[in-house]
C-alpha atoms as a PDB file:
ATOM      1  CA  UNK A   1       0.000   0.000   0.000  1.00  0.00           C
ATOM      2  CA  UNK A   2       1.289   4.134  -0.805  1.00  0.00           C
ATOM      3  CA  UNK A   3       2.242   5.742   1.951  1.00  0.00           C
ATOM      4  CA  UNK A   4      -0.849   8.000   1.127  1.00  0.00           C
ATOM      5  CA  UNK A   5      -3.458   5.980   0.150  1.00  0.00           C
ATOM      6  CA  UNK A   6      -5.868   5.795  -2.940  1.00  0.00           C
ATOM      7  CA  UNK A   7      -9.664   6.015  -1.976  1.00  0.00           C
ATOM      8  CA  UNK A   8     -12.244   5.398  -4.727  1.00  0.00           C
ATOM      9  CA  UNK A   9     -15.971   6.624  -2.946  1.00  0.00           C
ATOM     10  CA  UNK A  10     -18.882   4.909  -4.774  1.00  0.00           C
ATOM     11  CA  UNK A  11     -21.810   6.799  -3.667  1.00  0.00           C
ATOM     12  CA  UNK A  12     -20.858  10.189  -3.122  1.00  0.00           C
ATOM     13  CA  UNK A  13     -23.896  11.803  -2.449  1.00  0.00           C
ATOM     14  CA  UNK A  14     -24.256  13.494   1.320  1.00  0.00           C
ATOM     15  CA  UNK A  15     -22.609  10.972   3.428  1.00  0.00           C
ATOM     16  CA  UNK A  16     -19.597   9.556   0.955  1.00  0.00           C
ATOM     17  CA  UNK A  17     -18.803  13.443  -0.285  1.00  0.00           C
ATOM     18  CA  UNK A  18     -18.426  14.145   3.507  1.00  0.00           C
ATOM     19  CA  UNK A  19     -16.021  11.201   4.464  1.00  0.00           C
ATOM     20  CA  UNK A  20     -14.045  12.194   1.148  1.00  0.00           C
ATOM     21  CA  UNK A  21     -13.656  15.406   2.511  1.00  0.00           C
ATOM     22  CA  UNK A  22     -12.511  14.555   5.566  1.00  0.00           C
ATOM     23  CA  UNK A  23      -9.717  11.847   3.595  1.00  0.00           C
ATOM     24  CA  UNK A  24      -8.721  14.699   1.452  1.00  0.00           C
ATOM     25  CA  UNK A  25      -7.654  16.575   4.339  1.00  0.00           C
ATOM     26  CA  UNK A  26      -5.890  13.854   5.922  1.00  0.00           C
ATOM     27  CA  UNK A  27      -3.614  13.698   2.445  1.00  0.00           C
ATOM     28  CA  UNK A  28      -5.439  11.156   0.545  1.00  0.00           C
ATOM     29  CA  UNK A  29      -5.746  10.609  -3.302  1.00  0.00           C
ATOM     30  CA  UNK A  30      -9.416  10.600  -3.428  1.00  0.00           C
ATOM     31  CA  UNK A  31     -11.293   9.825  -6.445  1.00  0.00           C
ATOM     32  CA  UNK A  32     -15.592  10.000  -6.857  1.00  0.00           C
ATOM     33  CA  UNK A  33     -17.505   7.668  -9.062  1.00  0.00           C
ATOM     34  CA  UNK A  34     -20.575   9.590  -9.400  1.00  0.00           C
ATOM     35  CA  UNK A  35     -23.888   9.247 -11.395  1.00  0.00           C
ATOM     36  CA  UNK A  36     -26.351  12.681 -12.003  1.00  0.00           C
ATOM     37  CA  UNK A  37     -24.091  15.532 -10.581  1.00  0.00           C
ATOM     38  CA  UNK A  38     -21.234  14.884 -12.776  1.00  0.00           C
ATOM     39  CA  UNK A  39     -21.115  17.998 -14.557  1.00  0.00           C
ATOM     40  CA  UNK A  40     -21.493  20.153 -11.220  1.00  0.00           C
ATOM     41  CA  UNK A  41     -18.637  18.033  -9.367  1.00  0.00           C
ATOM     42  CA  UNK A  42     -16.321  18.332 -12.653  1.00  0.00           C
ATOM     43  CA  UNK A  43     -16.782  21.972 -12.707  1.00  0.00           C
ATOM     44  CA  UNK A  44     -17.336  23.080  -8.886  1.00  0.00           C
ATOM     45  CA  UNK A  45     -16.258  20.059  -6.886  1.00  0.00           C
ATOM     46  CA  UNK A  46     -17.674  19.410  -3.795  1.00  0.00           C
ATOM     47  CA  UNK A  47     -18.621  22.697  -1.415  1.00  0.00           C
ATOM     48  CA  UNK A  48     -19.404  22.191   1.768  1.00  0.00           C
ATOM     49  CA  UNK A  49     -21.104  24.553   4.276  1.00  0.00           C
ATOM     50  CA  UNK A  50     -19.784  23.087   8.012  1.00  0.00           C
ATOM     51  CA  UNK A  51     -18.644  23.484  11.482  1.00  0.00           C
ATOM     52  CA  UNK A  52     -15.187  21.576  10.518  1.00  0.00           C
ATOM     53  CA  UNK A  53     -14.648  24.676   8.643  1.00  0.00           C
ATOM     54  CA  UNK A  54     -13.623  24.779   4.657  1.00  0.00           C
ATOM     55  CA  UNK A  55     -13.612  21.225   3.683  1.00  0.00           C
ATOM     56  CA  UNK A  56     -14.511  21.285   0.119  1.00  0.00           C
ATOM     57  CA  UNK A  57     -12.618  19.171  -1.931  1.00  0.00           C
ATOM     58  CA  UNK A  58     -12.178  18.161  -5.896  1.00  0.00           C
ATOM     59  CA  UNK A  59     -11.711  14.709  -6.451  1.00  0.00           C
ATOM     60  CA  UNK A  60      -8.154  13.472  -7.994  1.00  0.00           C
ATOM     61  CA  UNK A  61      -9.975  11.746 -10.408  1.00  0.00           C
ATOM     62  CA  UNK A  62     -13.842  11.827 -11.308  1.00  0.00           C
ATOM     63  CA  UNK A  63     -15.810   8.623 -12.979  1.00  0.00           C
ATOM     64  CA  UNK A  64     -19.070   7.684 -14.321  1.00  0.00           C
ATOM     65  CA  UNK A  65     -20.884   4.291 -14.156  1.00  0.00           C
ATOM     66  CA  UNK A  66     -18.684   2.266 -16.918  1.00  0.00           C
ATOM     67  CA  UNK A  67     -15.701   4.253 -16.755  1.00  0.00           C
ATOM     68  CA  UNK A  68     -12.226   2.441 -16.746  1.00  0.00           C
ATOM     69  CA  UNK A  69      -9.652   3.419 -13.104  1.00  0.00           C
ATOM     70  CA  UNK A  70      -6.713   5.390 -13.706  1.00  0.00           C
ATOM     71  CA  UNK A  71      -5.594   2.730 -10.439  1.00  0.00           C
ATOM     72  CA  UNK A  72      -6.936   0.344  -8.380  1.00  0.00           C
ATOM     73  CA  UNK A  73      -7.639   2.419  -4.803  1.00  0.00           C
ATOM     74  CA  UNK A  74      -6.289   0.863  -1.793  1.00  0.00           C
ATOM     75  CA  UNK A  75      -9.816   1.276  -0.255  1.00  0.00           C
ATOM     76  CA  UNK A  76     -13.616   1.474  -1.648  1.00  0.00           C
ATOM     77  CA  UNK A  77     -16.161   3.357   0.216  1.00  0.00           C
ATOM     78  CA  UNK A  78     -19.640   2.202  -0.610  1.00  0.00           C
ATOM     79  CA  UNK A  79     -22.015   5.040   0.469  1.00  0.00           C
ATOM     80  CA  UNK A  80     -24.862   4.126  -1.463  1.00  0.00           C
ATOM     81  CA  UNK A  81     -28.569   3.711  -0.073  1.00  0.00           C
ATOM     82  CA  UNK A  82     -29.030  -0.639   0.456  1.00  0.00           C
ATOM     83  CA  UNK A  83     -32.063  -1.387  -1.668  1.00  0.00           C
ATOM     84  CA  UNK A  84     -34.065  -4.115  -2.831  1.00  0.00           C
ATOM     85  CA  UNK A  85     -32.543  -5.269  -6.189  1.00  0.00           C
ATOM     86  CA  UNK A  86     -29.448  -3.470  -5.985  1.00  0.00           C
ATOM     87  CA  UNK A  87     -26.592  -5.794  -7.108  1.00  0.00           C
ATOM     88  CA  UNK A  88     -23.623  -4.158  -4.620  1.00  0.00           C
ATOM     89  CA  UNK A  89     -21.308  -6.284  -5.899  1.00  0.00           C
ATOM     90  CA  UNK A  90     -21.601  -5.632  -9.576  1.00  0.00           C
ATOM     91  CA  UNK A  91     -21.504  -1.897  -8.434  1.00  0.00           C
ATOM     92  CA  UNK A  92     -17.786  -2.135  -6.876  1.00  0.00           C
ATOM     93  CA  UNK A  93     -15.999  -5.275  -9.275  1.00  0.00           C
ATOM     94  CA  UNK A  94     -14.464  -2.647 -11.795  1.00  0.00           C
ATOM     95  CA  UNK A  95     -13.062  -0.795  -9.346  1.00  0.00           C
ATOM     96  CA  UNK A  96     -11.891  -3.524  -6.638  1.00  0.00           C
ATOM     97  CA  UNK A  97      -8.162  -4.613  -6.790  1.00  0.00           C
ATOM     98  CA  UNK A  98      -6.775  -7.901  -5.636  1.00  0.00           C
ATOM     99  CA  UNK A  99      -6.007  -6.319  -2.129  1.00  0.00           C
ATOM    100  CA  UNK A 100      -8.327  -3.615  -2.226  1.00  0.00           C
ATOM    101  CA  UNK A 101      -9.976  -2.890   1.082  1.00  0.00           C
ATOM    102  CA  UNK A 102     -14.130  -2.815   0.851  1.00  0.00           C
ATOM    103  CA  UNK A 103     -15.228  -0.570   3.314  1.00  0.00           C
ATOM    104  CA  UNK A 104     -19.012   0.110   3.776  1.00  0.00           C
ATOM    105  CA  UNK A 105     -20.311   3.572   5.446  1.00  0.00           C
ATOM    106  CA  UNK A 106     -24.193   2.287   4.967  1.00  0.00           C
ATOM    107  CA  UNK A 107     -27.027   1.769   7.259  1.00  0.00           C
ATOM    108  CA  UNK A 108     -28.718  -1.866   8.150  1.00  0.00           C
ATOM    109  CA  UNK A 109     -28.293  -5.109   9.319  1.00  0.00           C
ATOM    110  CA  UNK A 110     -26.847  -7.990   8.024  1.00  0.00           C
ATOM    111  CA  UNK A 111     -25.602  -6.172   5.061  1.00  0.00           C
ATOM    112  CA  UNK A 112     -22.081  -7.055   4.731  1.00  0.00           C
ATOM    113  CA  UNK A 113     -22.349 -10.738   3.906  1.00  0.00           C
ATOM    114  CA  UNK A 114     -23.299 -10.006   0.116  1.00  0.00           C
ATOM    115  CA  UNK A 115     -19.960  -8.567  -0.458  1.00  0.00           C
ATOM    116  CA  UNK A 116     -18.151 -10.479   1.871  1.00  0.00           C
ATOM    117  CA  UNK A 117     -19.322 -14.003  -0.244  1.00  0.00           C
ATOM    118  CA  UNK A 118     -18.945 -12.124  -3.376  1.00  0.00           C
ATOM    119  CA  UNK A 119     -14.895 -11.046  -2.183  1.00  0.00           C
ATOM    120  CA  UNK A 120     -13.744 -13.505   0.081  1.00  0.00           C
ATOM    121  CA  UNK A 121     -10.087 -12.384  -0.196  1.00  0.00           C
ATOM    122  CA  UNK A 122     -10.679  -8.627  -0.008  1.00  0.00           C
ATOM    123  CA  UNK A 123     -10.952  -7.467   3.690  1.00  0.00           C
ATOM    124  CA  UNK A 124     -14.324  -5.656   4.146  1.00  0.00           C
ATOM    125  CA  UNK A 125     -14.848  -2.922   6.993  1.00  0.00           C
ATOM    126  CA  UNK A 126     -17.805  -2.235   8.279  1.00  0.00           C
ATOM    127  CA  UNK A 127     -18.821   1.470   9.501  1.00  0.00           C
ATOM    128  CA  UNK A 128     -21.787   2.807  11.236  1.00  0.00           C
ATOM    129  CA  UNK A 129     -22.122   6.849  10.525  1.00  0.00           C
ATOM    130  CA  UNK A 130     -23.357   9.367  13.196  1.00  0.00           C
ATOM    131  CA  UNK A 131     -23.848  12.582  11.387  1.00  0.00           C
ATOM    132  CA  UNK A 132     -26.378  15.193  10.591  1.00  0.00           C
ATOM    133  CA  UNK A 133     -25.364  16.009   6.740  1.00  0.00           C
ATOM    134  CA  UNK A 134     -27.722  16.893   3.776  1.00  0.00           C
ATOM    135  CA  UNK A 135     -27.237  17.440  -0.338  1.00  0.00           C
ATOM    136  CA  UNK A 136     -29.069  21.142  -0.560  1.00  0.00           C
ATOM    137  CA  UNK A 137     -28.005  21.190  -4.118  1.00  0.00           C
ATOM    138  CA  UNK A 138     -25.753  19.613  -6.922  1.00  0.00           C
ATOM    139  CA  UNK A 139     -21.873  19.075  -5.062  1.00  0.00           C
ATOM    140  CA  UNK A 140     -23.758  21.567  -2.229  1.00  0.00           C
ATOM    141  CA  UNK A 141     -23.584  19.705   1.019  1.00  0.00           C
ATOM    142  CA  UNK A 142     -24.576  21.146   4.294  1.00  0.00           C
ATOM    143  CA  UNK A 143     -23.000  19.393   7.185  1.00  0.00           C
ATOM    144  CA  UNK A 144     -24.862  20.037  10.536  1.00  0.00           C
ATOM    145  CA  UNK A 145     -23.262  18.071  13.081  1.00  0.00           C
ATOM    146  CA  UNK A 146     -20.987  14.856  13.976  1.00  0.00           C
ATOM    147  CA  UNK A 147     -19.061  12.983  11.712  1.00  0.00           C
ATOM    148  CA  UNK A 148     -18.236   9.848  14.183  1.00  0.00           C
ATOM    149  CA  UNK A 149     -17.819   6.339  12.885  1.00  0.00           C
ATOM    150  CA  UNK A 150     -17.848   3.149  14.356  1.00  0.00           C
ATOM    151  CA  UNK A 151     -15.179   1.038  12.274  1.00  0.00           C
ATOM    152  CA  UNK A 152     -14.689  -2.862  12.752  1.00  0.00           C
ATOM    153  CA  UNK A 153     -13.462  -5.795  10.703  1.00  0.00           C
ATOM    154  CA  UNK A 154     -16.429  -8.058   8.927  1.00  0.00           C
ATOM    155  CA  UNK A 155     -17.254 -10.345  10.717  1.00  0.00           C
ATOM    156  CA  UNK A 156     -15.405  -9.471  13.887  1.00  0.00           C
ATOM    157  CA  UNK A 157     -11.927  -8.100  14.891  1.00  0.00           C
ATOM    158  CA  UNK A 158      -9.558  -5.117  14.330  1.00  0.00           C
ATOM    159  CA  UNK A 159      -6.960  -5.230  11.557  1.00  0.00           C
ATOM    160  CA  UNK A 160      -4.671  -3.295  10.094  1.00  0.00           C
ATOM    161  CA  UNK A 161      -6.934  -1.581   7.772  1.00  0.00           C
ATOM    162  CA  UNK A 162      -8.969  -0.513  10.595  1.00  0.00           C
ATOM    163  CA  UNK A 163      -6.305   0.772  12.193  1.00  0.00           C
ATOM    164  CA  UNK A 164      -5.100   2.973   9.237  1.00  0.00           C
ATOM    165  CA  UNK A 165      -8.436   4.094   7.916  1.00  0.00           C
ATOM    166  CA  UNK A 166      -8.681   4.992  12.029  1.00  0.00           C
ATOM    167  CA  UNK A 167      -5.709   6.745  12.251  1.00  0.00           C
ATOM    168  CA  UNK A 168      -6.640   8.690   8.853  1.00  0.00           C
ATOM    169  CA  UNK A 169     -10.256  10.096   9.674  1.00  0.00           C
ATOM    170  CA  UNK A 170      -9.092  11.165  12.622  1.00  0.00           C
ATOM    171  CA  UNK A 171      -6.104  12.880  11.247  1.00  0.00           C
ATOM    172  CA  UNK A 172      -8.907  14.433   9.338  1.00  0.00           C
ATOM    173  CA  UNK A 173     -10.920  15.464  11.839  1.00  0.00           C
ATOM    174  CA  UNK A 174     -13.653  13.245  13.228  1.00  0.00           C
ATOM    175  CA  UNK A 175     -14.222  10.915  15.991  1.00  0.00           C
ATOM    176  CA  UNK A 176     -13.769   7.052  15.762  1.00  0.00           C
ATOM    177  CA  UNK A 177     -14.606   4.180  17.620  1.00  0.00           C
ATOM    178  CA  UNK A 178     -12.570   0.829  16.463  1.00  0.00           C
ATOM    179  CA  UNK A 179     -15.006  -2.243  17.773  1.00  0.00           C
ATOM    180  CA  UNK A 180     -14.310  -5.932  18.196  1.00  0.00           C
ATOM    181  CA  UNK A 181     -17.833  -6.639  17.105  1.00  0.00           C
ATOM    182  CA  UNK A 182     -19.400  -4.948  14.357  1.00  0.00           C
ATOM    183  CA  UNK A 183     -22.271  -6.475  13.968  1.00  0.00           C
ATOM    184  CA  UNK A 184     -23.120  -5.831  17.692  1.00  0.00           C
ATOM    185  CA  UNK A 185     -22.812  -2.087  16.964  1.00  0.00           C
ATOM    186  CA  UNK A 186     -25.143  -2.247  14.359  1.00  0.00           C
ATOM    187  CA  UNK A 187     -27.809  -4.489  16.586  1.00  0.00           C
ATOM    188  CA  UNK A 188     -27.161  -1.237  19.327  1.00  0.00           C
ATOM    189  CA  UNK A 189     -28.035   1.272  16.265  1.00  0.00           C
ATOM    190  CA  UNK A 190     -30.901  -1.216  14.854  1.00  0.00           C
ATOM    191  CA  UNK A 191     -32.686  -0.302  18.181  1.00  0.00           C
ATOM    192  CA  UNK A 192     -33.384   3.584  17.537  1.00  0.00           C
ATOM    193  CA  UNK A 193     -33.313   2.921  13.367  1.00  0.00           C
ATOM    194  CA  UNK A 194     -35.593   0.284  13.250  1.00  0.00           C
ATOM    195  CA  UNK A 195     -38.178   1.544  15.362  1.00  0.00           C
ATOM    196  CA  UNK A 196     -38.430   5.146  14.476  1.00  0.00           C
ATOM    197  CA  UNK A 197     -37.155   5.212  10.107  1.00  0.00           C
ATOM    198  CA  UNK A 198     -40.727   3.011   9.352  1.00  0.00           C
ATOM    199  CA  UNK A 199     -42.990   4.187  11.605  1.00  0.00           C
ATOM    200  CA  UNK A 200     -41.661   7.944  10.498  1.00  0.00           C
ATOM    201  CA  UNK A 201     -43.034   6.610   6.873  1.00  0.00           C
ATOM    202  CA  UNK A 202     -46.401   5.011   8.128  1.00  0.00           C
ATOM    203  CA  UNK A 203     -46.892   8.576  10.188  1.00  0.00           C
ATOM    204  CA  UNK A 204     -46.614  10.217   6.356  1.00  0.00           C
ATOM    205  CA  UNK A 205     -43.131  11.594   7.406  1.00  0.00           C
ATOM    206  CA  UNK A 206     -43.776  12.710  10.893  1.00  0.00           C
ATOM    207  CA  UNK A 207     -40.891  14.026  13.240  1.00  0.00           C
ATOM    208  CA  UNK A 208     -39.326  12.407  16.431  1.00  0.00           C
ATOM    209  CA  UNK A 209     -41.564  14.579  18.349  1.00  0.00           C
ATOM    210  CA  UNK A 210     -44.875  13.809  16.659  1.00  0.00           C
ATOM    211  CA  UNK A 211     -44.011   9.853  17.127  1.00  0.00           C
ATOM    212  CA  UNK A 212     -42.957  10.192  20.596  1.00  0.00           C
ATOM    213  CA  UNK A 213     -45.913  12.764  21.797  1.00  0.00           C
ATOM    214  CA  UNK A 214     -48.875  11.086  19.634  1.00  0.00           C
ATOM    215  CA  UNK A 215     -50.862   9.280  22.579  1.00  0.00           C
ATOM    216  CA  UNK A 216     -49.407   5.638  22.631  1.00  0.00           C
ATOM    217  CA  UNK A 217     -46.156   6.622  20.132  1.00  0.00           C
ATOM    218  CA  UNK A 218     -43.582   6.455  23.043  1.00  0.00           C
ATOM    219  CA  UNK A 219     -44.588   3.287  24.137  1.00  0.00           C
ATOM    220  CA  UNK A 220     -45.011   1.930  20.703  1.00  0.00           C
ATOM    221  CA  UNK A 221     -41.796   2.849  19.955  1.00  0.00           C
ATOM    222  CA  UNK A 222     -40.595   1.145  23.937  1.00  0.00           C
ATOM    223  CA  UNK A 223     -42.562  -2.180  22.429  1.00  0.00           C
ATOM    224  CA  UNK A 224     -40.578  -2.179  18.510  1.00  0.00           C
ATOM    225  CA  UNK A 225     -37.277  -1.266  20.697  1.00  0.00           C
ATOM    226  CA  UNK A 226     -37.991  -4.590  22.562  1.00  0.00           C
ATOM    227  CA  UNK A 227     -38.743  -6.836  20.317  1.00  0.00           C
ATOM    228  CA  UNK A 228     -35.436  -6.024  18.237  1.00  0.00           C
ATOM    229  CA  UNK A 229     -33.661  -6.401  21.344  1.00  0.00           C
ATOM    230  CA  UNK A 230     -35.122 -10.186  21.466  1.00  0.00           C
ATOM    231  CA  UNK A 231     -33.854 -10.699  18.241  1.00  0.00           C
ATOM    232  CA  UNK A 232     -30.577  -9.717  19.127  1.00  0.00           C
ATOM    233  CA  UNK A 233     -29.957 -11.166  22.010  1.00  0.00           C
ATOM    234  CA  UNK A 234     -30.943 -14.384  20.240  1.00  0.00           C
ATOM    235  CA  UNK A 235     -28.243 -13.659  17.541  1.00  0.00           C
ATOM    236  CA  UNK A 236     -25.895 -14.200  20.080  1.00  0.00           C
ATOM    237  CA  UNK A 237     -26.111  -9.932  21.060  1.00  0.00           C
ATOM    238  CA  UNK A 238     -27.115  -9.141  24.105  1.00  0.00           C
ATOM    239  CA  UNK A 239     -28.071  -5.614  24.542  1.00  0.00           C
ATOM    240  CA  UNK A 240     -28.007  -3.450  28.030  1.00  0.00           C
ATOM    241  CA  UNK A 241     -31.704  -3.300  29.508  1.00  0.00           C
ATOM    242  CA  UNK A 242     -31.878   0.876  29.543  1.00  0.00           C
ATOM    243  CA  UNK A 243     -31.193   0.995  26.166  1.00  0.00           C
ATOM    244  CA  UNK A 244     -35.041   1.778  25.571  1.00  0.00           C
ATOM    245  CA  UNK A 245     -35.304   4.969  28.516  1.00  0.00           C
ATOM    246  CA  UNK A 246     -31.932   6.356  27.079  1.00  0.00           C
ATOM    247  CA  UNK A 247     -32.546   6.392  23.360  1.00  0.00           C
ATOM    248  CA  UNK A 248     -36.063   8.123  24.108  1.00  0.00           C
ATOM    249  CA  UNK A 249     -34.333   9.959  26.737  1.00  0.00           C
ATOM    250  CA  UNK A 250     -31.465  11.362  23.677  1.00  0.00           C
ATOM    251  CA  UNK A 251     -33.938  11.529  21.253  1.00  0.00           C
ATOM    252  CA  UNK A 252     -36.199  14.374  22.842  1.00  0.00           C
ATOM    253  CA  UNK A 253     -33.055  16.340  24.313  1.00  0.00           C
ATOM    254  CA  UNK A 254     -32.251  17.091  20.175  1.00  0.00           C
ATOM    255  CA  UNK A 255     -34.725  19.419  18.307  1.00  0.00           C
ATOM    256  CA  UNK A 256     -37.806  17.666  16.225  1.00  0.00           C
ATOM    257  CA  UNK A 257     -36.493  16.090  13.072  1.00  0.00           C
ATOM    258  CA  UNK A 258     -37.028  13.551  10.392  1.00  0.00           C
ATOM    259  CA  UNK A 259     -34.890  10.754   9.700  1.00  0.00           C
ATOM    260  CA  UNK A 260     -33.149   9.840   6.790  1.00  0.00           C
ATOM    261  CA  UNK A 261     -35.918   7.259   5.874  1.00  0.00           C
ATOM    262  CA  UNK A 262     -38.856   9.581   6.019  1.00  0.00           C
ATOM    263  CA  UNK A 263     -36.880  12.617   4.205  1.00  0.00           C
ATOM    264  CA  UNK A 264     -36.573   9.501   1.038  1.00  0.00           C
ATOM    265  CA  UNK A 265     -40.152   9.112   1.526  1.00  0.00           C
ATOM    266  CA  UNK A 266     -41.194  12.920   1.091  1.00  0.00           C
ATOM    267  CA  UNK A 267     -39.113  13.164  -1.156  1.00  0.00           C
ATOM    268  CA  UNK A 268     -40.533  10.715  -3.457  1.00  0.00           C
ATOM    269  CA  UNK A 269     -37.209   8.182  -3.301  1.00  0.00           C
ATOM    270  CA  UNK A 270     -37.101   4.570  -2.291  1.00  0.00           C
ATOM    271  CA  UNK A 271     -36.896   3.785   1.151  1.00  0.00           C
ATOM    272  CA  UNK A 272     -34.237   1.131   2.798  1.00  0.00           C
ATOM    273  CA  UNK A 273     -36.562  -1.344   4.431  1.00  0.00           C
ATOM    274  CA  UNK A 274     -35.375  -4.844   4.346  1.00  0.00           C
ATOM    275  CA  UNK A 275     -31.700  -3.382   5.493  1.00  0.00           C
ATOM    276  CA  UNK A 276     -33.150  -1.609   8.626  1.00  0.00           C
ATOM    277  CA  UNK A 277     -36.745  -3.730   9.235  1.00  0.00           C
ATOM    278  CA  UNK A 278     -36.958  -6.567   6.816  1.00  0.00           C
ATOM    279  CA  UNK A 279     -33.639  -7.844   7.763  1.00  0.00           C
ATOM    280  CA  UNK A 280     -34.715  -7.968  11.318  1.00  0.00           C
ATOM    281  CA  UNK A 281     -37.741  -9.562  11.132  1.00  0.00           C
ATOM    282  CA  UNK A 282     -35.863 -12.288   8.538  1.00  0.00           C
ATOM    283  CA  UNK A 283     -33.795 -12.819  11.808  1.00  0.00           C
ATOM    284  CA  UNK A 284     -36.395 -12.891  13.936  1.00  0.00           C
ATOM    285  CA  UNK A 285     -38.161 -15.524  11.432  1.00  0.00           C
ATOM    286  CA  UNK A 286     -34.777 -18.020  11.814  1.00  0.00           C
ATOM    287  CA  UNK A 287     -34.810 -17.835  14.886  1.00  0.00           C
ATOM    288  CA  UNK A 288     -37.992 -17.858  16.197  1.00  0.00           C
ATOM    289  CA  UNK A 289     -38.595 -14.996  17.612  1.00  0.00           C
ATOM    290  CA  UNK A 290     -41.682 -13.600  17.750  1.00  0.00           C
ATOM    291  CA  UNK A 291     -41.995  -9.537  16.640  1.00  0.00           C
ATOM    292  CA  UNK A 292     -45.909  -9.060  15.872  1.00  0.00           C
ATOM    293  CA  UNK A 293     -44.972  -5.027  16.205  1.00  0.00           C
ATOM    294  CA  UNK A 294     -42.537  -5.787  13.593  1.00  0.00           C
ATOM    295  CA  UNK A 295     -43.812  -7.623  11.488  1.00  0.00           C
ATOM    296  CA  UNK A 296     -46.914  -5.486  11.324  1.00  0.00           C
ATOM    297  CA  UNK A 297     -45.319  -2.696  10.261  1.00  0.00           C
ATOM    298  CA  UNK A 298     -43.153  -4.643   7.563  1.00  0.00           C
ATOM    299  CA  UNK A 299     -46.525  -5.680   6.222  1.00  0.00           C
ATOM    300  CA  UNK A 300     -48.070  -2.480   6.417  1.00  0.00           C
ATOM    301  CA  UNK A 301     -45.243  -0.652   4.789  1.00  0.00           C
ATOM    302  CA  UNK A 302     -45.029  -3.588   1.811  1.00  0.00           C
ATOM    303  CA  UNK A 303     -48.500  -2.768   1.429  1.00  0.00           C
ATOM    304  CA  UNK A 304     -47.713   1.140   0.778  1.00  0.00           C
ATOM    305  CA  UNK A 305     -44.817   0.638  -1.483  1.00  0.00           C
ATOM    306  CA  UNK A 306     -47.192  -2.101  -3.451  1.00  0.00           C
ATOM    307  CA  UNK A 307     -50.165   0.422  -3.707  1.00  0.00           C
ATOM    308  CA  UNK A 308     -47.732   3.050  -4.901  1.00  0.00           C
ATOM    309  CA  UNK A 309     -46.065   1.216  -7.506  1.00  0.00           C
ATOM    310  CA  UNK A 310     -49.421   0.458  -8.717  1.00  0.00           C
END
């Protein structure tokens, strides 16, 4: 590997033009493959409003959907939305090297073993993202708040690459957690997401304070939060018991707002279901768990995307 690496980001909408940014400034080569905004990010680059200061950034080399690398990058970043139908590993096989590290910054559960089958000699690193970021406009990102990750090797460990994507992002700027066990992180994250992103949607793209304050909301959301808890703790993650009182208790000490699932919603975009529900209840399903909250809302939501397709 350079001394400086090369990072390709696939997906660099909001959340992969962010953690660019913040790899640019740590010295990186970073390239984009991008899709609609081309022309903008060719001529303008990426300009970002933010606390962290000036951290717009051009990409060392720019790419559409077909294009041929200049290099293979030491690491991918896969920031793209996980959707139903979305082949993720035809996405990144042009781009992937022999030792190129896969390294996903995207929401859901159980969403790594796709790639890892598909790549079984690439090391994949799995991130969780905790930031408040937003595209306003073509390569215009607003970046409210946070920028931590939680980083671990798929499907448990630390490694080298973990270490020196660490060390990098927080040479650039931003907080990071290195975890033995991703996929318990994401079970801990799975237990605000998977609760409040669908029934945002069902509530026609209400806020956390419209959920929580609607008579019967809080403890609706108390009932989802415990049955993915079940789940987890029968997938071999057992999660601490006040996890319910201080995840309510967080979520009304920060303004009103809508989640990322219910701003895809009003804004007419597909939603990412199975990675933060359906994968759950599929879980739940193998291992007998019962989630009627879960499952109901699954259902109900399947419903909604059925009657709008039709």
């Amino acid at each position: 590997m350079s001394q400086q690496p090369h990072v390709l980001i696939i997906g660099a909408g909001a959340i992969g033009s962010f953690y660019g940014a913040i790899l640019k400034r740590a010295g990186c080569t970073v390239s984009a493959v991008v899709r609609s905004e081309y022309d903008a990010i060719r001529d303008g680059g990426f300009q970002f409003e933010s606390p962290l200061g000036d951290i717009s950034w051009r990409p060392d080399h720019l790419y559409r959907d077909g294009d041929q690398a200049d290099s293979k990058p030491d690491y991918v970043i896969l920031a793209t939305k996980v959707l139903p139908n979305s082949d993720r590993a035809a996405l990144i096989r042009p781009w992937l090297g022999e030792n190129t590290g896969i390294v996903l910054i995207q929401n859901g559960l159980d969403i790594e073993r796709e790639l890892a089958d598909a790549f079984p000699d690439n090391p994949i690193i799995s991130c969780l993202a905790f930031i408040a970021v937003s595209r306003v406009a073509p390569g215009q990102i607003k970046h409210n708040a946070y920028g931590r990750l939680v980083m671990g090797r798929f499907p448990e460990g630390i490694d080298e690459h973990c270490s020196r994507l660490r060390d990098l992002f927080v040479e650039g700027g931003i907080d990071i957690k290195l975890t033995e066990q991703v996929v318990g992180e994401r079970w801990l994250k799975c237990v605000w997401n998977t609760p409040f992103n669908p029934l945002s949607v069902l509530a026609n793209g209400a806020d956390t304070y419209t959920i929580l304050d609607t008579p019967g909301g809080e403890q609706l959301i108390r009932d989802l939060m415990a049955e993915v808890m079940a789940v987890a703790e029968a997938d071999g993650h057992p999660l601490p018991a006040h996890l319910p009182d201080s995840n309510i208790a967080g979520t009304r000490k920060m303004p009103a707002y809508k989640n990322s699932m219910a701003l895809d919603y009003l804004n007419d975009r597909p939603i990412e279901l199975d990675a933060i529900l359906g994968n759950v209840v599929a879980i739940a399903h193998r291992l007998n768990v019962p989630v009627p909250r879960l499952e109901t809302v699954l259902v109900t939501l399947r419903m909604r995307q059925g009657g709008a397709a039709g």
